[in-house]
Structures are given as structure tokens and as C-alpha cells.
Protein backbone atom coordinates (compact mmCIF):
# COMPACT_ATOMS: atom_id res chain seq x y z
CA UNK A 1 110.45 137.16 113.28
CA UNK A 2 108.89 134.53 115.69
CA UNK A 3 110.68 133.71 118.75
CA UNK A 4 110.56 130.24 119.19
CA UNK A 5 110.68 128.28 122.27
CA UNK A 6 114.89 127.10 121.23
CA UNK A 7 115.62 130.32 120.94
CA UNK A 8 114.62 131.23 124.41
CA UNK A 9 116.42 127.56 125.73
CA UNK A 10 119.61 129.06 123.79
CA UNK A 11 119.34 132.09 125.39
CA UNK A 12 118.76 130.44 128.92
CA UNK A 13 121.37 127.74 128.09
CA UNK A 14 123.57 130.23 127.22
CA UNK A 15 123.15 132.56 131.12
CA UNK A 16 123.24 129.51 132.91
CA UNK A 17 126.06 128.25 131.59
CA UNK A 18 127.94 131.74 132.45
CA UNK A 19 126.64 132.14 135.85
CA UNK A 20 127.46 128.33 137.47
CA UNK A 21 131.28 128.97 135.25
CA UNK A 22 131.70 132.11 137.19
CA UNK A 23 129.91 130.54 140.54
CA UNK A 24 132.85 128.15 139.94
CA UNK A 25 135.46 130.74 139.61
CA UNK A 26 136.54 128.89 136.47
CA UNK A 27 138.57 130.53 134.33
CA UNK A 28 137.23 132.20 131.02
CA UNK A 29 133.64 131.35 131.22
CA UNK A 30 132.91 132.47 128.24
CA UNK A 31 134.06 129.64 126.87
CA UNK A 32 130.56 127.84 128.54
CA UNK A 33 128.75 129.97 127.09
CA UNK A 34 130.15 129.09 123.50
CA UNK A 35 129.43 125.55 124.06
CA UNK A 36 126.30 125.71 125.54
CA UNK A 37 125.15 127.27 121.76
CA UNK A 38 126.32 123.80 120.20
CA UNK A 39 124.73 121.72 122.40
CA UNK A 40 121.06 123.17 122.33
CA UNK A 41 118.66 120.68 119.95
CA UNK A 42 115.20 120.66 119.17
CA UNK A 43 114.68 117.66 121.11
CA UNK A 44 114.87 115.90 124.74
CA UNK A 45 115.86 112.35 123.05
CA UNK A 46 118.32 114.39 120.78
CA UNK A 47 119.75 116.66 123.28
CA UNK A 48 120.69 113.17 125.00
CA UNK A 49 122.46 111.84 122.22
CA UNK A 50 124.38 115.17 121.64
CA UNK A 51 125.59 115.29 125.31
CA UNK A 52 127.11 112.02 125.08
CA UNK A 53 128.64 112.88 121.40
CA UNK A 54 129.98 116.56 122.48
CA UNK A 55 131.38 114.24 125.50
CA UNK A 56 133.33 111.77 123.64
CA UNK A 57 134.09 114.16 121.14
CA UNK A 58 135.56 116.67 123.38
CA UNK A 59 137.47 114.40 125.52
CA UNK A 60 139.02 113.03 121.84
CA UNK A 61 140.04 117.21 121.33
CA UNK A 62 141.29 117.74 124.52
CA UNK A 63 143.54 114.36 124.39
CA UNK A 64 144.74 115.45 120.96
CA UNK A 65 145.51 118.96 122.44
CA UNK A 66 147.24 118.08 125.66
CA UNK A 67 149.17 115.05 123.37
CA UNK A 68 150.49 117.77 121.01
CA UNK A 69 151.27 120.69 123.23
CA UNK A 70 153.58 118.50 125.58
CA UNK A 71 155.45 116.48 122.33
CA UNK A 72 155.15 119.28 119.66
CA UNK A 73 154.59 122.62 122.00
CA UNK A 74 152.14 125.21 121.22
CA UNK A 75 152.31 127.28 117.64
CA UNK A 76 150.10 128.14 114.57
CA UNK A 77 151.24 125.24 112.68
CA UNK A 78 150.93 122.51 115.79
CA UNK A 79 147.34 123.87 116.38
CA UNK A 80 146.15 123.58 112.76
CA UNK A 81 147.55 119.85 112.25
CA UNK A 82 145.76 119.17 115.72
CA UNK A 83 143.07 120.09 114.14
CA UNK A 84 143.30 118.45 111.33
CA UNK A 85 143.82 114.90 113.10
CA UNK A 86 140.86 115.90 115.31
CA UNK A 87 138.63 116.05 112.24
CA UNK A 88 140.00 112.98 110.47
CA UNK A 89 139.20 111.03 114.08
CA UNK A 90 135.63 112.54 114.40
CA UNK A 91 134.77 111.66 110.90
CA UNK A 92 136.33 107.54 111.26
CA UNK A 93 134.16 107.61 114.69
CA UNK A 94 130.68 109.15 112.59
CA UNK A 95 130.75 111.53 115.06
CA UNK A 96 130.75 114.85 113.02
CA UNK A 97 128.01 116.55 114.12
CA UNK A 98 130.43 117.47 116.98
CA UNK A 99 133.43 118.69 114.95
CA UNK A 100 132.79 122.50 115.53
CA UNK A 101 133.11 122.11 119.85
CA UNK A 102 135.76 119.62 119.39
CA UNK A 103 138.11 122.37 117.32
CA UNK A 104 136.67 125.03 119.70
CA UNK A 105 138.14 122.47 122.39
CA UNK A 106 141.45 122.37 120.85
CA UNK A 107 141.95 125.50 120.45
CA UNK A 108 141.23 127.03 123.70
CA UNK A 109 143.31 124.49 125.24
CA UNK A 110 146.29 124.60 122.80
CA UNK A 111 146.46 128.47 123.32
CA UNK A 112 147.73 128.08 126.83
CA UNK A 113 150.32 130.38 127.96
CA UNK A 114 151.08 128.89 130.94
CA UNK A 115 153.46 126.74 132.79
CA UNK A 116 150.83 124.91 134.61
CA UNK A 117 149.61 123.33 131.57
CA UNK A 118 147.77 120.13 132.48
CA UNK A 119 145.71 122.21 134.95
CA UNK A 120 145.21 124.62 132.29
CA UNK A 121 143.71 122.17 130.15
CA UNK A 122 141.93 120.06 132.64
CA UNK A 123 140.14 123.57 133.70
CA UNK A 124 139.55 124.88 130.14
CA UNK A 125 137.94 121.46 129.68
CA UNK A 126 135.99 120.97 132.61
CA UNK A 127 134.55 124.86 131.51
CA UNK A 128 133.53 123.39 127.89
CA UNK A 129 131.87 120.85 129.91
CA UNK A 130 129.62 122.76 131.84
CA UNK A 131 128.60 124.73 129.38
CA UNK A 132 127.42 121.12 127.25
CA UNK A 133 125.84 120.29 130.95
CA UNK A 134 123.85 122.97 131.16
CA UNK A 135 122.26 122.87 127.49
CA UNK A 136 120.88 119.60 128.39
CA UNK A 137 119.70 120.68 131.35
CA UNK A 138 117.87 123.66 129.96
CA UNK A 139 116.19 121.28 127.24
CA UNK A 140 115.53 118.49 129.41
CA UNK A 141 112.92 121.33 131.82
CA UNK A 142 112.58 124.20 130.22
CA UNK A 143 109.48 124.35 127.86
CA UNK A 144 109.63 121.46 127.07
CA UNK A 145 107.93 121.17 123.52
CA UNK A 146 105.14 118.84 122.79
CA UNK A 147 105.64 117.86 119.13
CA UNK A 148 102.40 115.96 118.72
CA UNK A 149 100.22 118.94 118.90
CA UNK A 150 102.71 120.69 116.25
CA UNK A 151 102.96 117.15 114.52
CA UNK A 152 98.94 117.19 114.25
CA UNK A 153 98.14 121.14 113.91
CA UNK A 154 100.75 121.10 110.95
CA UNK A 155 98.96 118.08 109.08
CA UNK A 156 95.18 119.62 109.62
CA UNK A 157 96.50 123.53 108.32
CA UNK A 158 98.12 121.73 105.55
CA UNK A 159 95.34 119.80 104.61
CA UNK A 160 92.87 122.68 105.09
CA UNK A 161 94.49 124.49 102.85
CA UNK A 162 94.81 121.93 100.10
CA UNK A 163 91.09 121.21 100.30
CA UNK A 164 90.25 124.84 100.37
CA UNK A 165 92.17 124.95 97.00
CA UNK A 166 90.73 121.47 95.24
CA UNK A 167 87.24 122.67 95.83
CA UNK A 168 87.99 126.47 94.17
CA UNK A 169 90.09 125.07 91.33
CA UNK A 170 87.28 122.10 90.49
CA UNK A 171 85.32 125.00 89.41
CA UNK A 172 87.45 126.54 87.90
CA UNK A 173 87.38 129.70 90.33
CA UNK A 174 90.86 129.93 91.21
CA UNK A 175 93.98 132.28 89.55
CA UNK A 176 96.21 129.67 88.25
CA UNK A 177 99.55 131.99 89.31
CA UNK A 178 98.22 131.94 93.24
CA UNK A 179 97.71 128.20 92.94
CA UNK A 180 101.09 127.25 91.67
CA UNK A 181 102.85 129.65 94.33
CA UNK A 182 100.51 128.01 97.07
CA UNK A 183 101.40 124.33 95.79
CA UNK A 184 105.22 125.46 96.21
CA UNK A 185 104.32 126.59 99.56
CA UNK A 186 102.36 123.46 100.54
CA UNK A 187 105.42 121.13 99.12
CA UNK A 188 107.80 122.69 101.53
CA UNK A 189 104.95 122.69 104.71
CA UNK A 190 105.04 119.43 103.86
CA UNK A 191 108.63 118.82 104.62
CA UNK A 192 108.27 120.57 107.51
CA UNK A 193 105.51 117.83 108.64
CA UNK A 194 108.02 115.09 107.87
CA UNK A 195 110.53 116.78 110.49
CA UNK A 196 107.70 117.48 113.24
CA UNK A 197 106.82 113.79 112.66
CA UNK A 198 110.61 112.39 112.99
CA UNK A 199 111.15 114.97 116.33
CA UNK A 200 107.58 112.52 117.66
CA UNK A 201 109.01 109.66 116.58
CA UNK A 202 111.97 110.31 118.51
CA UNK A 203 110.45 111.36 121.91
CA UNK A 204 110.86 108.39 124.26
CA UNK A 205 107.83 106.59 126.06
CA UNK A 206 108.51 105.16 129.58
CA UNK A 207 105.94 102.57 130.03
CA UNK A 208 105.07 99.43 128.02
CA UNK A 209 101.40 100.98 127.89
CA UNK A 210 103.02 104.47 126.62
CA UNK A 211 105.14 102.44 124.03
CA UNK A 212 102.25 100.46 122.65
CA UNK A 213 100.08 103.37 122.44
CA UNK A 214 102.76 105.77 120.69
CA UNK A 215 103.73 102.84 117.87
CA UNK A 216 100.05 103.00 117.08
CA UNK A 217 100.04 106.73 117.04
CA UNK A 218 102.82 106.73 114.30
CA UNK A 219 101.05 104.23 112.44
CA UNK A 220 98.08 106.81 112.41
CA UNK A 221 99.51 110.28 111.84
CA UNK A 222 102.36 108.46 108.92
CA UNK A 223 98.75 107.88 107.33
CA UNK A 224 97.89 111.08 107.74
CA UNK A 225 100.81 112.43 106.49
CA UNK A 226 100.69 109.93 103.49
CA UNK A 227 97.28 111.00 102.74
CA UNK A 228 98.03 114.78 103.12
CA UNK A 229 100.50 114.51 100.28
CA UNK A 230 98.15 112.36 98.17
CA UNK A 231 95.47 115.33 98.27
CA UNK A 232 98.49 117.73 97.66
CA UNK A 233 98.87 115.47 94.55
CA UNK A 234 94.88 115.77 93.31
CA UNK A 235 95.66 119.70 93.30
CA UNK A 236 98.48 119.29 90.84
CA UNK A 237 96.68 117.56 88.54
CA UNK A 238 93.49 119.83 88.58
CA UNK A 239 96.29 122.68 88.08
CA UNK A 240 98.25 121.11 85.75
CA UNK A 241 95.26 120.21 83.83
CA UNK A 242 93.11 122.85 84.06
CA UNK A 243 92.73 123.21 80.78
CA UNK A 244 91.97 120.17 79.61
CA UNK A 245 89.08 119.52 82.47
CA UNK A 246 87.33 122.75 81.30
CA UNK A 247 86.80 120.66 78.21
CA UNK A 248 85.04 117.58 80.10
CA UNK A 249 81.80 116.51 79.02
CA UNK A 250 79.28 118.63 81.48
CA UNK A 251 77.97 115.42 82.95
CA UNK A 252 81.10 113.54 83.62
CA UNK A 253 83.08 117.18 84.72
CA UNK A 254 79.55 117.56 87.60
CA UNK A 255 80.34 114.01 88.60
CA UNK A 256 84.61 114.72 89.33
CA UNK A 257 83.12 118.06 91.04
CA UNK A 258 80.65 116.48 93.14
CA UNK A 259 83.23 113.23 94.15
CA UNK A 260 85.93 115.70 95.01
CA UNK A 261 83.23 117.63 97.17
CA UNK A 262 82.57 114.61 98.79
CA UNK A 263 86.17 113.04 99.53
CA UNK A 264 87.03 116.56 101.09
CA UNK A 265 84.32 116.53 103.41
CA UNK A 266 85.30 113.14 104.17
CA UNK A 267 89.19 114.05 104.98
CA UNK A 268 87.90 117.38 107.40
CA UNK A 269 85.11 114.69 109.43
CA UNK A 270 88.12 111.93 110.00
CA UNK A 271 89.98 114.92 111.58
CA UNK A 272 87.24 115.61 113.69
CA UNK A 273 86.43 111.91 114.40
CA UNK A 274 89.99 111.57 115.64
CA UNK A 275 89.69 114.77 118.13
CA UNK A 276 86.55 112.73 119.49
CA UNK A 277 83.93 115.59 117.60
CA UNK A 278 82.28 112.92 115.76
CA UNK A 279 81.25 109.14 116.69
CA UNK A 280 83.96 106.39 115.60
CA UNK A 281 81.18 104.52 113.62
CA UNK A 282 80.24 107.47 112.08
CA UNK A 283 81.73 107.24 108.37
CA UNK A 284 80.13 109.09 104.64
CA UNK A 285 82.61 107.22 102.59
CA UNK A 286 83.86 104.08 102.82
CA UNK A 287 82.73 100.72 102.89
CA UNK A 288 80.18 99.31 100.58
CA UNK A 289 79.02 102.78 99.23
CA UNK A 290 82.33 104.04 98.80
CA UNK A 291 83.53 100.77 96.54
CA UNK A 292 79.89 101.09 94.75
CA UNK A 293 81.17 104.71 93.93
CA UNK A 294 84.43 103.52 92.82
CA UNK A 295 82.68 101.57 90.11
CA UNK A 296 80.39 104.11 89.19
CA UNK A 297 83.12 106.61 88.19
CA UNK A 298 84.84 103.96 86.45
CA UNK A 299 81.84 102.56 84.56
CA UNK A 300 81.15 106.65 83.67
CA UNK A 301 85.33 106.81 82.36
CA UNK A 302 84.95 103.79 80.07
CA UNK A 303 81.87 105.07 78.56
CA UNK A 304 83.47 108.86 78.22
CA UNK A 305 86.53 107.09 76.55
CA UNK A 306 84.23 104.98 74.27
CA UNK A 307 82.27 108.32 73.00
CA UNK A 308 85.52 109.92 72.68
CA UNK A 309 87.11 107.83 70.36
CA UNK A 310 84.08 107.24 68.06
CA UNK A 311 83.99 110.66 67.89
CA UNK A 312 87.02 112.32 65.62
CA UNK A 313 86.16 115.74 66.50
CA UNK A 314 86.09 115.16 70.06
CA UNK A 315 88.45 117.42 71.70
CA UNK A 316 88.00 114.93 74.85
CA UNK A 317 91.72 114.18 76.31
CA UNK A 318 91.31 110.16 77.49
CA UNK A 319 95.47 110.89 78.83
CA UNK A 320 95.11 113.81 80.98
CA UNK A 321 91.60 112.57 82.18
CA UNK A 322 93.30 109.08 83.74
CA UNK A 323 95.96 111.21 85.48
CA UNK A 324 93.30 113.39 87.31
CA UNK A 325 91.13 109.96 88.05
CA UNK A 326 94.13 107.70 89.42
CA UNK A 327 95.33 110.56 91.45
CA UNK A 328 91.75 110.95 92.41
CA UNK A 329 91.03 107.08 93.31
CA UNK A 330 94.32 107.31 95.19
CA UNK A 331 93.08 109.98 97.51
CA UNK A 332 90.47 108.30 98.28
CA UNK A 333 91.88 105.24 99.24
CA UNK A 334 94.49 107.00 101.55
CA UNK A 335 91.37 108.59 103.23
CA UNK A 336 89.67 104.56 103.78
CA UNK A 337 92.64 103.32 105.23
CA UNK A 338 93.02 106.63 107.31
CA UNK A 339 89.80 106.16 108.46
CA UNK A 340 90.18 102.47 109.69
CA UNK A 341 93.09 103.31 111.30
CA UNK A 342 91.52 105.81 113.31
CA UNK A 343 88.20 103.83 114.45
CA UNK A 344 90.83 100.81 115.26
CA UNK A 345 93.29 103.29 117.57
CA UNK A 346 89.61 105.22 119.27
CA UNK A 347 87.99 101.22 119.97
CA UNK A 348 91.23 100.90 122.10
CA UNK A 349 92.86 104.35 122.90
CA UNK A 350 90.42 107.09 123.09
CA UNK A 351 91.26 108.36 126.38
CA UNK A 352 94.87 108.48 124.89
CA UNK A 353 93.73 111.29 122.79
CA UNK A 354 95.47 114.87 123.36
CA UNK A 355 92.19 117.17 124.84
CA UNK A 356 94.62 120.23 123.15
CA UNK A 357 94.41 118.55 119.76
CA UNK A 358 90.23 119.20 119.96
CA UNK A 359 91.14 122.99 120.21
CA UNK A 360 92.75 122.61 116.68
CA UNK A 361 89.34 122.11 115.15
């Protein structure tokens, strides 16, 4: 099992929050402790927004608690309907996310024992607190994470791997039970991208020159993402067709081979022209050529489909052919606009670029 950097911050969180409750000589620390586990996120900008909903929501519990132990008293029955409210509340106020603490609130507070009960609670409170408190403090300086080098290392392994796979199964090298379990494992790496990319999205900028310069970052790695998924979505076709393209004309199945070679060279040198490895200028595929190309494998379909239907004993499949070509023209289109995107962000931002990110490659 990997131990990941919120583990440690939940393990940190969690001492911290024990040591100032005891440095406090507030009663039943443990009780930070608990809380402190809630309030740990992957995120600074989240952790934020947590501390102020574990606030609100625990000063709703506590209000509930102290409201029904001094009109209704203190019993199983009290401390369930308490409860009950408590949830109702949370869920009216969209804050649910913070339900769990809030009941943990309730209860400790409800269980008092004690004649001194507003003290009690105020105490019991004021521990929950702390332990919230120090959570955010642990994730606002303790390692904290830099999701656009995850963000960026996840999109380049994912599209390694994809590319590794397109240029086995164009030739028809690969097993097609390791494909399909690879595709599956791609599909959910890919999900995983769309979170890393949400946690960068939600990291805040400080300056109007950080702000501009992170808008135009998202702009460029959405693209990336977008064009990850659309060479994800060649490698289902060749798979789910691999049948079918073993039956291509040998001319026409050289010509897919040899444009797939060459738009997966294309996607690995935009990755490098990003890190800075290659010049901005520098570009095999797009432009002129690339449209020239376009039409070439176009004018080479129509001419395929022509043969195929004067020919009755063709066993050429015009359907499945178009599905592996659009996905194929889509690709490659996702890779043009990626690269423009990338030449316009280095012509402004190229010192902007992450000098980690070129270790990646």
C-alpha cells in the first residue's frame, strides 16, 4: 500500500490536535482527535471551505444539543430526535458533507452528566473545534501537494501508454484479452485525471499575473485531457475492430499504419514542446501538410469504398472502416488544436513553465 502524503497530514492532524487539547487541559481530547479525521481534504482551497462548513455546522449541533438537553433533558430518545433535526437542518442548509461531526457534536455534548452543563458543552465544543483548527492547519503547511505536476505526469503516463498500445495493435501484435483489461484500466486513470485536474482548478492564485497565467493553463491541460481520451478512443476501435482491419486492402491498411505512426509521434513531441525539449515553431503535423493529409486519406476511403461495392465478393467492411477513420481524424484534430494552444501559452508564458514537469520526460 502507498502512503500518501493525506495520510501522513491525517496522522499529523490527528497528534496535533491531541497534544494542544491536552496543552489546554481540555477535557476528553480525544474528541480532537476524532474531528481532526473529518476535517483533513485533499486540498488547501477545500480544506478552507470545510473549516468554515464543520464551523457552521457544528455550532448548528451544539445549539440543537444545548436547546434539547435544557427543554427535553438528556436520554436515548432526546439524543436520537436531536439528531434527527440536526440532519434535516444540514441537508435544507446543503451543508451535508458535515453531517457525520455535527452528530459526533451532538452526541458528545448531549451525553453530559453533569450539573454544570453549559460549561460542559461550551468545553466539549470548543475541543471539537480545535481539533477542525488543527486539520487546516496541518493542510494549509504541511506537504503541501502540487497537483500540477500530478495533473501533468498523470496525462503523459496515460497517454504513453495508449500510444504504446495503438502502435502494437495497428499491427496486429497485441493479445486482444491484455488490451481490453488495459483499456478498462486506462478508462478509470482517466477519471482519476479528471479529479487531479478539478483539485488544479481549485488551487487559488494570488496575483492578477498568477490568475491570468493559471486560466490559460486550464485551457491547455483540459486539451490535453480532451485529447488523451480521444486517443483512448482510436484504441477501442482498432480493438473492437480488429478483425475487420486485418481484412483492409494492404495498401490502404500501410497507409492507417503509417498515419497512426505519425499522429503518435506527434502527441509524445507536443509533450516535449510544452516541457521546453523542443522549439515552439517546431511542428510534423499540422498546418498545410497536415490538412493535405487529411484529404489524402479521404480521397484513398472514397476510392476503397468505390472498389468495394463494385466488387460483390469483397469482404471489405465500408461501416467499421468509417468508425476507425472518424475516430482517427478526431485524434488528430485534438492533437492541432493541442498544439496551438501550446505555441500560443510558450509565445507568452514560457518562463511559467514547471522546471519539475521536464523531469517527467
Amino acid at each position: 500500500m502507498k502512503l500518501g502524503a493525506r495520510i501522513l497530514k491525517t496522522g499529523v492532524a490527528i497528534s496535533m490536535a491531541l497534544f494542544l487539547a491536552n496543552l489546554l487541559e481540555l477535557p476528553s481530547p480525544v474528541f480532537a482527535g476524532v474531528a481532526a479525521i473529518f476535517a483533513i481534504q485533499p486540498s488547501i482551497y477545500r480544506s478552507y471551505l470545510t473549516l468554515l462548513d464543520q464551523i457552521y455546522g457544528n455550532l448548528i449541533g451544539a445549539s440543537i444539543a444545548v436547546i434539547f438537553v435544557l427543554t427535553l433533558g438528556s436520554n436515548y430518545l432526546t439524543i436520537g430526535l436531536a439528531a434527527i433535526l440536526a440532519i434535516v437542518i444540514m441537508l435544507k442548509l446543503k451543508l451535508e458533507n458535515t453531517v457525520p461531526l455535527t452528530l459526533v457534536t451532538i452526541i458528545i455534548i448531549m451525553d453530559s452528566q453533569t450539573n454544570n452543563f453549559l460549561s460542559f458543552a461550551s468545553l466539549r465544543f470548543l475541543t471539537v473545534l480545535l481539533g477542525i483548527l488543527s486539520a487546516f492547519v496541518v493542510n494549509l503547511i504541511f506537504l503541501p501537494p502540487k497537483y500540477e505536476s500530478r495533473l501533468f505526469t498523470s496525462i503523459h503516463e496515460v497517454s504513453e501508454e495508449v500510444i504504446r498500445w495503438i502502435r502494437v495493435s495497428i499491427r496486429h501484435a497485441s493479445d486482444h484479452a491484455s488490451v481490453k483489461e488495459d483499456i478498462d484500466k486506462l478508462t478509470d486513470k482517466l477519471v482519476k485525471v479528471d479529479q487531479w485536474y478539478l483539485f488544479y482548478k481549485e488551487e487559488r492564485s494570488y496575483t492578477k499575473k498568477q490568475q491570468y497565467t493559471k486560466a490559460r493553463k486550464l485551457v491547455l491541460y483540459r486539451q490535453m485531457i480532451a485529447t488523451s481520451k480521444k486517443s483512448l478512443e482510436v484504441l477501442k476501435r482498432l480493438h473492437r475492430f480488429e478483425n475487420e482491419l486485418t481484412e483492409l486492402p494492404e495498401q490502404f491498411h500501410m497507409m492507417v499504419q503509417e498515419r497512426l505512426e505519425s499522429l503518435a509521434s506527434y502527441h509524445e513531441q507536443l509533450y516535449m514542446k510544452y516541457v521546453g525539449k523542443l522549439r515552439p515553431e517546431h511542428s510534423e503535423s499540422s498546418g498545410t501538410d497536415a490538412s493535405i493529409k487529411r484529404h489524402e486519406v479521404m480521397a484513398i476511403f472514397v476510392k476503397e469504398i468505390n472498389i468495394a461495392l463494385e466488387s460483390e465478393d469483397s469482404d471489405f467492411s465500408v461501416y467499421h472502416l468509417m468508425h476507425v477513420l472518424s475516430a482517427i481524424l478526431d485524434y488528430e484534430e485534438q492533437l492541432e488544436h493541442l498544439d496551438l494552444l501550446i505555441i500560443a501559452y510558450l509565445n507568452y508564458h514560457s518562463d511559467e513553465v514547471d522546471e519539475d514537469l521536464e523531469s517527467f520526460i
